[in-house]
PDB file of N, CA and C in Angstrom:
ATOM      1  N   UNK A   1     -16.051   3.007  -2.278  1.00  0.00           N
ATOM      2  CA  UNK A   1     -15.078   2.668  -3.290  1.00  0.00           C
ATOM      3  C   UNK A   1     -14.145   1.543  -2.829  1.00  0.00           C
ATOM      4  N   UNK A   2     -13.571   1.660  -1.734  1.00  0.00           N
ATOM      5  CA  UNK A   2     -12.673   0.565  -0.900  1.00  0.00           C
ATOM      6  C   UNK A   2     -14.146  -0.934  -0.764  1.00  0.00           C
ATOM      7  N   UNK A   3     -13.301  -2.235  -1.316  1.00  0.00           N
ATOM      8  CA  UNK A   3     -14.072  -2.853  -1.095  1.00  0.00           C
ATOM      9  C   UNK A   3     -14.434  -3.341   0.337  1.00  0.00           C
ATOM     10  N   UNK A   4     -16.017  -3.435   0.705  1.00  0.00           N
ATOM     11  CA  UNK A   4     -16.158  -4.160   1.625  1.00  0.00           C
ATOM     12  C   UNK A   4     -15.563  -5.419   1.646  1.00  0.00           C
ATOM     13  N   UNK A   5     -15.509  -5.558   3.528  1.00  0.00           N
ATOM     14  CA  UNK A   5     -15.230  -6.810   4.093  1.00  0.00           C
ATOM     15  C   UNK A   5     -16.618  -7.717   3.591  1.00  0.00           C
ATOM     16  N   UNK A   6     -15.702  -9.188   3.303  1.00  0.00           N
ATOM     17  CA  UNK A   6     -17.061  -9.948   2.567  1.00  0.00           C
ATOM     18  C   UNK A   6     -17.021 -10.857   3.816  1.00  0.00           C
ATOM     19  N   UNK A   7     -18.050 -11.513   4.079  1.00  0.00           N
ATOM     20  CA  UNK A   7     -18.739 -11.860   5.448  1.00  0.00           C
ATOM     21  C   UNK A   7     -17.808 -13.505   4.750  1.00  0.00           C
ATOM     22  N   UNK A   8     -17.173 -14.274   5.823  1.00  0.00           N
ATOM     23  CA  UNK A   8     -16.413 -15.573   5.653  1.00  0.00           C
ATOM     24  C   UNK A   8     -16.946 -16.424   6.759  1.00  0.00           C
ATOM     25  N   UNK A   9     -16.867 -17.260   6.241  1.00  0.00           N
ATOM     26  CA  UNK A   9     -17.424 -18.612   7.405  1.00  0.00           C
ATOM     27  C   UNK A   9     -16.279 -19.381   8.001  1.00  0.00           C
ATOM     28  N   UNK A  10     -14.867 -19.234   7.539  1.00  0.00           N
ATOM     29  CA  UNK A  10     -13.545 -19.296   8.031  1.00  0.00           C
ATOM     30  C   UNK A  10     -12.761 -18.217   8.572  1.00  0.00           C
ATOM     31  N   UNK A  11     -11.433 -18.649   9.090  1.00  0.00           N
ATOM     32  CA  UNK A  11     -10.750 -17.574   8.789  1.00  0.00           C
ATOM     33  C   UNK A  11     -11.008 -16.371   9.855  1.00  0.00           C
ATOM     34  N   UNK A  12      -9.742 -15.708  10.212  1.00  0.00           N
ATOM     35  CA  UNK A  12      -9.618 -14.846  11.062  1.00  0.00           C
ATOM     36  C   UNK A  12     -10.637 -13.557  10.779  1.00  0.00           C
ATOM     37  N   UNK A  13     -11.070 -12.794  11.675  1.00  0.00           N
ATOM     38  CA  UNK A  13     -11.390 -11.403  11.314  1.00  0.00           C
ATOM     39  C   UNK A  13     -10.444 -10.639  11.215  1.00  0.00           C
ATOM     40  N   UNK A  14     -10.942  -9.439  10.247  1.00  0.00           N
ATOM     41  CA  UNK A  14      -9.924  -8.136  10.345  1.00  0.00           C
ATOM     42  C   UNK A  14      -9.891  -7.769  11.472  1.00  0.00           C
ATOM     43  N   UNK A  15      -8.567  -7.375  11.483  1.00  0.00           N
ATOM     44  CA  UNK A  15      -7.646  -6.650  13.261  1.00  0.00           C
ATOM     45  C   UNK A  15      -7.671  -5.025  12.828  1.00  0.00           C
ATOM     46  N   UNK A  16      -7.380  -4.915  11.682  1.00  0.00           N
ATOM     47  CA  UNK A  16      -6.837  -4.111  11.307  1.00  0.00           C
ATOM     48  C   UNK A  16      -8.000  -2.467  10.649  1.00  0.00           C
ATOM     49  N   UNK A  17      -8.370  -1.598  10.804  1.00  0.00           N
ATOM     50  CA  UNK A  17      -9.104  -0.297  10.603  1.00  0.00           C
ATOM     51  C   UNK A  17      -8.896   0.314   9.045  1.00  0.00           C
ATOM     52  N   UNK A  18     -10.101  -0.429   8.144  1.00  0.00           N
ATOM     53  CA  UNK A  18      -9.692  -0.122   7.212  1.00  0.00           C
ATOM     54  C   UNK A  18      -9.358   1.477   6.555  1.00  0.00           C
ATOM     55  N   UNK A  19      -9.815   2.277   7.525  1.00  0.00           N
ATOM     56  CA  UNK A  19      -9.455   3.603   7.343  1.00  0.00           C
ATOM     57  C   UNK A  19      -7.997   4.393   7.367  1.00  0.00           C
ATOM     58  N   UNK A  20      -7.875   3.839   8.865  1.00  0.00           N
ATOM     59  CA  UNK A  20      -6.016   3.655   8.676  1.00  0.00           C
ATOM     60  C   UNK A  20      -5.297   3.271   7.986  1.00  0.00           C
ATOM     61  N   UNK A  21      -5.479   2.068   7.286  1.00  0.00           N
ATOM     62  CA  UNK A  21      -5.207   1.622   5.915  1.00  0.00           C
ATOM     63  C   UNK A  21      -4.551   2.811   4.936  1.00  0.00           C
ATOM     64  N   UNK A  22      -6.010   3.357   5.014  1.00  0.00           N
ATOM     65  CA  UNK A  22      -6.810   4.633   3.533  1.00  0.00           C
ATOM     66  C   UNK A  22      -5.533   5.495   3.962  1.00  0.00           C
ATOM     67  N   UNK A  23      -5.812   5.846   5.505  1.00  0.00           N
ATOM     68  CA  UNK A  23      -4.766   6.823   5.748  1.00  0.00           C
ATOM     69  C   UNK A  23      -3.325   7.058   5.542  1.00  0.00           C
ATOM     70  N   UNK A  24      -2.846   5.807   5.760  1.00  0.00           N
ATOM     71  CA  UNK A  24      -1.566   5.055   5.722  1.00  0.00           C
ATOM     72  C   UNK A  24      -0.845   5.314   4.554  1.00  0.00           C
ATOM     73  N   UNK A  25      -1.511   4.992   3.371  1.00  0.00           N
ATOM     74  CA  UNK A  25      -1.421   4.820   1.769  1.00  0.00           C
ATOM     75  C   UNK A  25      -1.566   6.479   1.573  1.00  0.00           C
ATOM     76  N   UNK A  26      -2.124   6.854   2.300  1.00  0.00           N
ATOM     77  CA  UNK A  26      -2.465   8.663   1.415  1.00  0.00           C
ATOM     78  C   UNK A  26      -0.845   9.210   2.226  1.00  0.00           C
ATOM     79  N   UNK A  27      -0.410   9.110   3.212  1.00  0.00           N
ATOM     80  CA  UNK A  27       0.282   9.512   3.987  1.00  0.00           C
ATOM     81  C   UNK A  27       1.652   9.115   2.926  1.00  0.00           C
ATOM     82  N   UNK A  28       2.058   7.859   2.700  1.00  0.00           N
ATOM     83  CA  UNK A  28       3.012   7.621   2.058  1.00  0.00           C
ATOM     84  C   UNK A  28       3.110   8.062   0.453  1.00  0.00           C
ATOM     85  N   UNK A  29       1.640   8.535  -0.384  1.00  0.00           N
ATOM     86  CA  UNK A  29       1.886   9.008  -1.048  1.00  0.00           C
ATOM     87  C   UNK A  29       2.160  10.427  -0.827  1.00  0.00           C
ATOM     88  N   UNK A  30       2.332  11.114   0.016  1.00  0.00           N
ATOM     89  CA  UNK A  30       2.361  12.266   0.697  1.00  0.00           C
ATOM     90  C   UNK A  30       3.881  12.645   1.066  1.00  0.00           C
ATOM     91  N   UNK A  31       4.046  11.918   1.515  1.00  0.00           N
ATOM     92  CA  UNK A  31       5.424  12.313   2.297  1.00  0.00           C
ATOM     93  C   UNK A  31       6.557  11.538   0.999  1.00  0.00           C
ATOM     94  N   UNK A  32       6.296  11.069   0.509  1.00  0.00           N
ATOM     95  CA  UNK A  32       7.170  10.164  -0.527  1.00  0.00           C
ATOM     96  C   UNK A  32       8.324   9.405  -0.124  1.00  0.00           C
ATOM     97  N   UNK A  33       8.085   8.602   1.082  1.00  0.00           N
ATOM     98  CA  UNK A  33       8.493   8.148   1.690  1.00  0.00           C
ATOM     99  C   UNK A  33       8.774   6.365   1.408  1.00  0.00           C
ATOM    100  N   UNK A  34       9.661   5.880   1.742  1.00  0.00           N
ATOM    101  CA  UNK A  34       9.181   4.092   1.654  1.00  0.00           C
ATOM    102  C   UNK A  34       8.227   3.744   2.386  1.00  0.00           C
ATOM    103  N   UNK A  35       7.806   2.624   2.589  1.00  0.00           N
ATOM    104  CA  UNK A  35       6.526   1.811   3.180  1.00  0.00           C
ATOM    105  C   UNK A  35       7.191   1.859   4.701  1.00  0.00           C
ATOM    106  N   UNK A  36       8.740   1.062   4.356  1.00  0.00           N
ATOM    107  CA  UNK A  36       9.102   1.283   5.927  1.00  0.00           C
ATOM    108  C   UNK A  36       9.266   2.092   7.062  1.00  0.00           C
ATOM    109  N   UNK A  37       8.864   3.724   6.734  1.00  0.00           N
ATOM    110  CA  UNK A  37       9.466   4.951   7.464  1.00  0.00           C
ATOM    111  C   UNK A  37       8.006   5.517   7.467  1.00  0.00           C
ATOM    112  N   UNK A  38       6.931   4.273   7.942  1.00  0.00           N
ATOM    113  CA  UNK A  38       5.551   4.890   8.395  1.00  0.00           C
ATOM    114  C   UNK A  38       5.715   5.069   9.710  1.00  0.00           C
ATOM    115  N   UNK A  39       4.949   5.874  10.057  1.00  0.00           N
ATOM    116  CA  UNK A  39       4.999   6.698  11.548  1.00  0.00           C
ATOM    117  C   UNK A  39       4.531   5.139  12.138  1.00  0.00           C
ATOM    118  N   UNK A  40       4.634   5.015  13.550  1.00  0.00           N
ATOM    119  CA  UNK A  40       4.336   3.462  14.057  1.00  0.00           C
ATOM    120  C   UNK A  40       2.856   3.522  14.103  1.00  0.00           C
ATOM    121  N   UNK A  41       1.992   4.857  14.846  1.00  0.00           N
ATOM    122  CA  UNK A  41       0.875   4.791  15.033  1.00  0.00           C
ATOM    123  C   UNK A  41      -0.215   4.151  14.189  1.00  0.00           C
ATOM    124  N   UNK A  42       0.404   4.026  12.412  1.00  0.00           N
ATOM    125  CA  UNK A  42      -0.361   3.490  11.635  1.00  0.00           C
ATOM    126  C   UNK A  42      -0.199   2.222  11.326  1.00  0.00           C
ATOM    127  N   UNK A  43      -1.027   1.152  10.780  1.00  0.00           N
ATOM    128  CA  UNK A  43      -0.785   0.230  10.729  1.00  0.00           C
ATOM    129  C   UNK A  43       0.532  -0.541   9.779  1.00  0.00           C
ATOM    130  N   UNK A  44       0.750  -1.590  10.456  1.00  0.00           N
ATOM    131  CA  UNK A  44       2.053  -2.184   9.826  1.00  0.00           C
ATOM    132  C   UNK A  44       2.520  -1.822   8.537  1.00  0.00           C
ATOM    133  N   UNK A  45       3.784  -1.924   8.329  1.00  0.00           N
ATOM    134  CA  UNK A  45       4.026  -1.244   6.655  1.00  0.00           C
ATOM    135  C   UNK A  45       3.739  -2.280   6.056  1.00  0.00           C
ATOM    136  N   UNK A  46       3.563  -3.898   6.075  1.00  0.00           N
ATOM    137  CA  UNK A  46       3.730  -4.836   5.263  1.00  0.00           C
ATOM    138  C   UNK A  46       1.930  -5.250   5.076  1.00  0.00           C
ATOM    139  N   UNK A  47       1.263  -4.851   5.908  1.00  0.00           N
ATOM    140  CA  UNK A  47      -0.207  -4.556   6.003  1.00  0.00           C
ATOM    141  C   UNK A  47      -0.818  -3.763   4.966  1.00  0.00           C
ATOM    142  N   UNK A  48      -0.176  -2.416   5.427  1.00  0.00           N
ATOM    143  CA  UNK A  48      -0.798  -1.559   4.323  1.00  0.00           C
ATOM    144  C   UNK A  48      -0.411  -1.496   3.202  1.00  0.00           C
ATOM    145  N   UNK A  49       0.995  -2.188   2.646  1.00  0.00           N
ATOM    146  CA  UNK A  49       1.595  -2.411   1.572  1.00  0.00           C
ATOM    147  C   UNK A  49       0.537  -3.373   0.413  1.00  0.00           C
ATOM    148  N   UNK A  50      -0.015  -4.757   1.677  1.00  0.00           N
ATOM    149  CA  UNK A  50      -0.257  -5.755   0.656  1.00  0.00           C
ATOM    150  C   UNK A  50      -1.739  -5.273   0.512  1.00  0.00           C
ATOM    151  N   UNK A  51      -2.590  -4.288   1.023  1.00  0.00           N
ATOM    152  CA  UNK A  51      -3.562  -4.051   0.924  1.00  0.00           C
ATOM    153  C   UNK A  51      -3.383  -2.923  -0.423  1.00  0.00           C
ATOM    154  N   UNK A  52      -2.372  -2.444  -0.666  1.00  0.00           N
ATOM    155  CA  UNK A  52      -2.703  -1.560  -1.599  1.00  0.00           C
ATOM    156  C   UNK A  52      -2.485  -1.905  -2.644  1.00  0.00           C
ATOM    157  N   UNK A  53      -1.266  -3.406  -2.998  1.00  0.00           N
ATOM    158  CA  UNK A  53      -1.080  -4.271  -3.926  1.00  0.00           C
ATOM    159  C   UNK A  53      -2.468  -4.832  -4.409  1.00  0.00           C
ATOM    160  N   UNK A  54      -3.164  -5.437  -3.199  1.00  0.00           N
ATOM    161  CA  UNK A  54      -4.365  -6.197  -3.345  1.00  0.00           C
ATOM    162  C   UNK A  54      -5.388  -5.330  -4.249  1.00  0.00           C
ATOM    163  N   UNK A  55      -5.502  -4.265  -4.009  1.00  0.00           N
ATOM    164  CA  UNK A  55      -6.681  -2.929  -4.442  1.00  0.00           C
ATOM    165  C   UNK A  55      -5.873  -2.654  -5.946  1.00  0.00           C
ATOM    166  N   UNK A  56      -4.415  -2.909  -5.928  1.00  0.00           N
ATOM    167  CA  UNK A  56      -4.337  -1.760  -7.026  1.00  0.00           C
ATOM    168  C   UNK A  56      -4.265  -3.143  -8.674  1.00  0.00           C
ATOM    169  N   UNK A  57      -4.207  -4.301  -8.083  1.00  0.00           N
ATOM    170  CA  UNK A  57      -4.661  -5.972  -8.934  1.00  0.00           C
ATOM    171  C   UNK A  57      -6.301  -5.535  -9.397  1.00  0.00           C
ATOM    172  N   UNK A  58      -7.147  -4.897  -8.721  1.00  0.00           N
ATOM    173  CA  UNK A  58      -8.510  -5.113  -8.931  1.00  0.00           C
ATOM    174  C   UNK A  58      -8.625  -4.160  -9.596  1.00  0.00           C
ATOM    175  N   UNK A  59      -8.042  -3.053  -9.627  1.00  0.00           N
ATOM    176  CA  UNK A  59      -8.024  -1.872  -9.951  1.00  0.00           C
ATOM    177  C   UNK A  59      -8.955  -0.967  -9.420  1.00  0.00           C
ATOM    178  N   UNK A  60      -9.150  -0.681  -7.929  1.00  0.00           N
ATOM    179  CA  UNK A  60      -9.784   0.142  -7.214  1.00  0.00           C
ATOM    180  C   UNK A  60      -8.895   1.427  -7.590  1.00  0.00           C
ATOM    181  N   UNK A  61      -7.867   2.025  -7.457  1.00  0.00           N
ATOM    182  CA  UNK A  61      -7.158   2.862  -7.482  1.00  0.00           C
ATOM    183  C   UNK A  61      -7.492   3.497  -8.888  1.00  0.00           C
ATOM    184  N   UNK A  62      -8.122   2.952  -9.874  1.00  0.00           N
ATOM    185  CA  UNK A  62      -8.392   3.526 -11.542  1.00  0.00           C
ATOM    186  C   UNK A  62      -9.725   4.032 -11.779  1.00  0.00           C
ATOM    187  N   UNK A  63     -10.260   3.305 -10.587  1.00  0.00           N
ATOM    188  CA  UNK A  63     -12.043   3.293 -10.672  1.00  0.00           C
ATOM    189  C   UNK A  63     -12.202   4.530  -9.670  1.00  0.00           C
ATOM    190  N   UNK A  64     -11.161   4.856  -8.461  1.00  0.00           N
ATOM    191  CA  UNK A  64     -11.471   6.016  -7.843  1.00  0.00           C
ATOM    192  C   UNK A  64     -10.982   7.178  -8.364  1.00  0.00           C
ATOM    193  N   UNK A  65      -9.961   6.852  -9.236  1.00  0.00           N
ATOM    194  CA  UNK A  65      -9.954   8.087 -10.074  1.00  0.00           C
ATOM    195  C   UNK A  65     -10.377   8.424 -11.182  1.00  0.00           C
ATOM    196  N   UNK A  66     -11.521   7.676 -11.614  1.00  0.00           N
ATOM    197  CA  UNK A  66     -12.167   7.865 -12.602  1.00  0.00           C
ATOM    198  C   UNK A  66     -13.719   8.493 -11.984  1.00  0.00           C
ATOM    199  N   UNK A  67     -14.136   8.337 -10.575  1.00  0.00           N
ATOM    200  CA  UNK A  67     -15.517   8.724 -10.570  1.00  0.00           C
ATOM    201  C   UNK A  67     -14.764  10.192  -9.871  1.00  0.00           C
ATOM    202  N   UNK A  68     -13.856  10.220  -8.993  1.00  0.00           N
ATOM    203  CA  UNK A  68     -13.163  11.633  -8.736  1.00  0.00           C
ATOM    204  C   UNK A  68     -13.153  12.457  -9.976  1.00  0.00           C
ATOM    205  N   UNK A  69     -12.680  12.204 -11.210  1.00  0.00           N
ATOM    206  CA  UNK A  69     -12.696  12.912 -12.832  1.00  0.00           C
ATOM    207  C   UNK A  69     -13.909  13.584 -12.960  1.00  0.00           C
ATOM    208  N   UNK A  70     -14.577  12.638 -13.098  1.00  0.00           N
ATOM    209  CA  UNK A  70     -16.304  12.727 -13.233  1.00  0.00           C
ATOM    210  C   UNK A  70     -16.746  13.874 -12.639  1.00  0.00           C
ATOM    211  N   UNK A  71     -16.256  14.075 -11.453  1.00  0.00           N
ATOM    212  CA  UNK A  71     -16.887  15.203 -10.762  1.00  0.00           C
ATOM    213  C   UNK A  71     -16.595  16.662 -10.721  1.00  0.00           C
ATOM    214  N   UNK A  72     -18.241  17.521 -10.683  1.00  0.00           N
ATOM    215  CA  UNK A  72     -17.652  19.271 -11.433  1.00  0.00           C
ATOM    216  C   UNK A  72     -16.289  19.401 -10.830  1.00  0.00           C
ATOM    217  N   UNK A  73     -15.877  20.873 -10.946  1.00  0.00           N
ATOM    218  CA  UNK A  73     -14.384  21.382 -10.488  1.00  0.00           C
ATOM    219  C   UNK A  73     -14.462  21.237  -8.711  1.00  0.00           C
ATOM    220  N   UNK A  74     -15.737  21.728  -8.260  1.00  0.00           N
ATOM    221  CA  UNK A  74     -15.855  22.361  -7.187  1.00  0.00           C
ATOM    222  C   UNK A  74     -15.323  20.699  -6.262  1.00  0.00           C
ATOM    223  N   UNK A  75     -15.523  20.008  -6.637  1.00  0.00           N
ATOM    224  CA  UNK A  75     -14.914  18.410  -5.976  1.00  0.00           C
ATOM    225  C   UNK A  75     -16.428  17.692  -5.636  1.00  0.00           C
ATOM    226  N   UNK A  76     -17.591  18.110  -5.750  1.00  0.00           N
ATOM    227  CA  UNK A  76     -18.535  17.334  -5.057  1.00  0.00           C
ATOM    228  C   UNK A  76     -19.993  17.996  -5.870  1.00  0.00           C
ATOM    229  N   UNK A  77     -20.816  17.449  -6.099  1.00  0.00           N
ATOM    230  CA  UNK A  77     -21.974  17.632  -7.105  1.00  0.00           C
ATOM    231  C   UNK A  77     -23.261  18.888  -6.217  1.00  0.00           C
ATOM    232  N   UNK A  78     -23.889  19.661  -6.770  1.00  0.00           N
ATOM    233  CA  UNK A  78     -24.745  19.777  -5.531  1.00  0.00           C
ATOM    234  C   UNK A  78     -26.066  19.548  -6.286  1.00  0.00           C
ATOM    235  N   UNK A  79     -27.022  19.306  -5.626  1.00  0.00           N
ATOM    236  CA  UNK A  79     -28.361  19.276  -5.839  1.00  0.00           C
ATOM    237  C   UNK A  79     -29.223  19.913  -5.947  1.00  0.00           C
ATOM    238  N   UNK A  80     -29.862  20.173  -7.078  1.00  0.00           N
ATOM    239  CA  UNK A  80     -30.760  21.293  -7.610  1.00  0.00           C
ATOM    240  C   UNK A  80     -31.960  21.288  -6.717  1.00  0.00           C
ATOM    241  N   UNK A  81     -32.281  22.239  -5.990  1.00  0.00           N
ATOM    242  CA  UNK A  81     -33.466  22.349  -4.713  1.00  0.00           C
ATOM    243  C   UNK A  81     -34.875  22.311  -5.761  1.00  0.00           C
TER     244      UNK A  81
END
């Protein structure tokens, strides 16, 4: 759901763990906290800030809660043997 890194022929690589990211953003919606009063261990607040600005312009954040909807109660589909 998080978009991949797109392969660039410029330009720095990511430094940064896009999971921590994921984490970062779930954490602050969690604690209901500002961006600035992230624990240090996670990545920068102005990092994970513009990454979630960036995602929530494309509308990743509408599209993951729309295939999350989708799915039975139990949270995850199972497969008929």
């Amino acid at each position: 759901m998080i978009p991949a890194e797109r392969k660039r022929k410029r330009g720095k690589k990511r430094e940064v763990d896009m999971r921590e990211v994921v984490n970062a953003i779930f954490y602050i919606l969690r604690a209901g906290c500002s961006w600035r009063m992230m624990p240090h261990d996670l990545p920068a607040c102005l990092t994970v800030y513009s990454y979630f600005r960036r995602w929530e312009r494309k509308e990743v954040w509408q599209k993951i809660h729309t295939v999350l909807r989708s799915l039975p109660a139990g949270g995850y589909a199972i497969a008929a043997a």
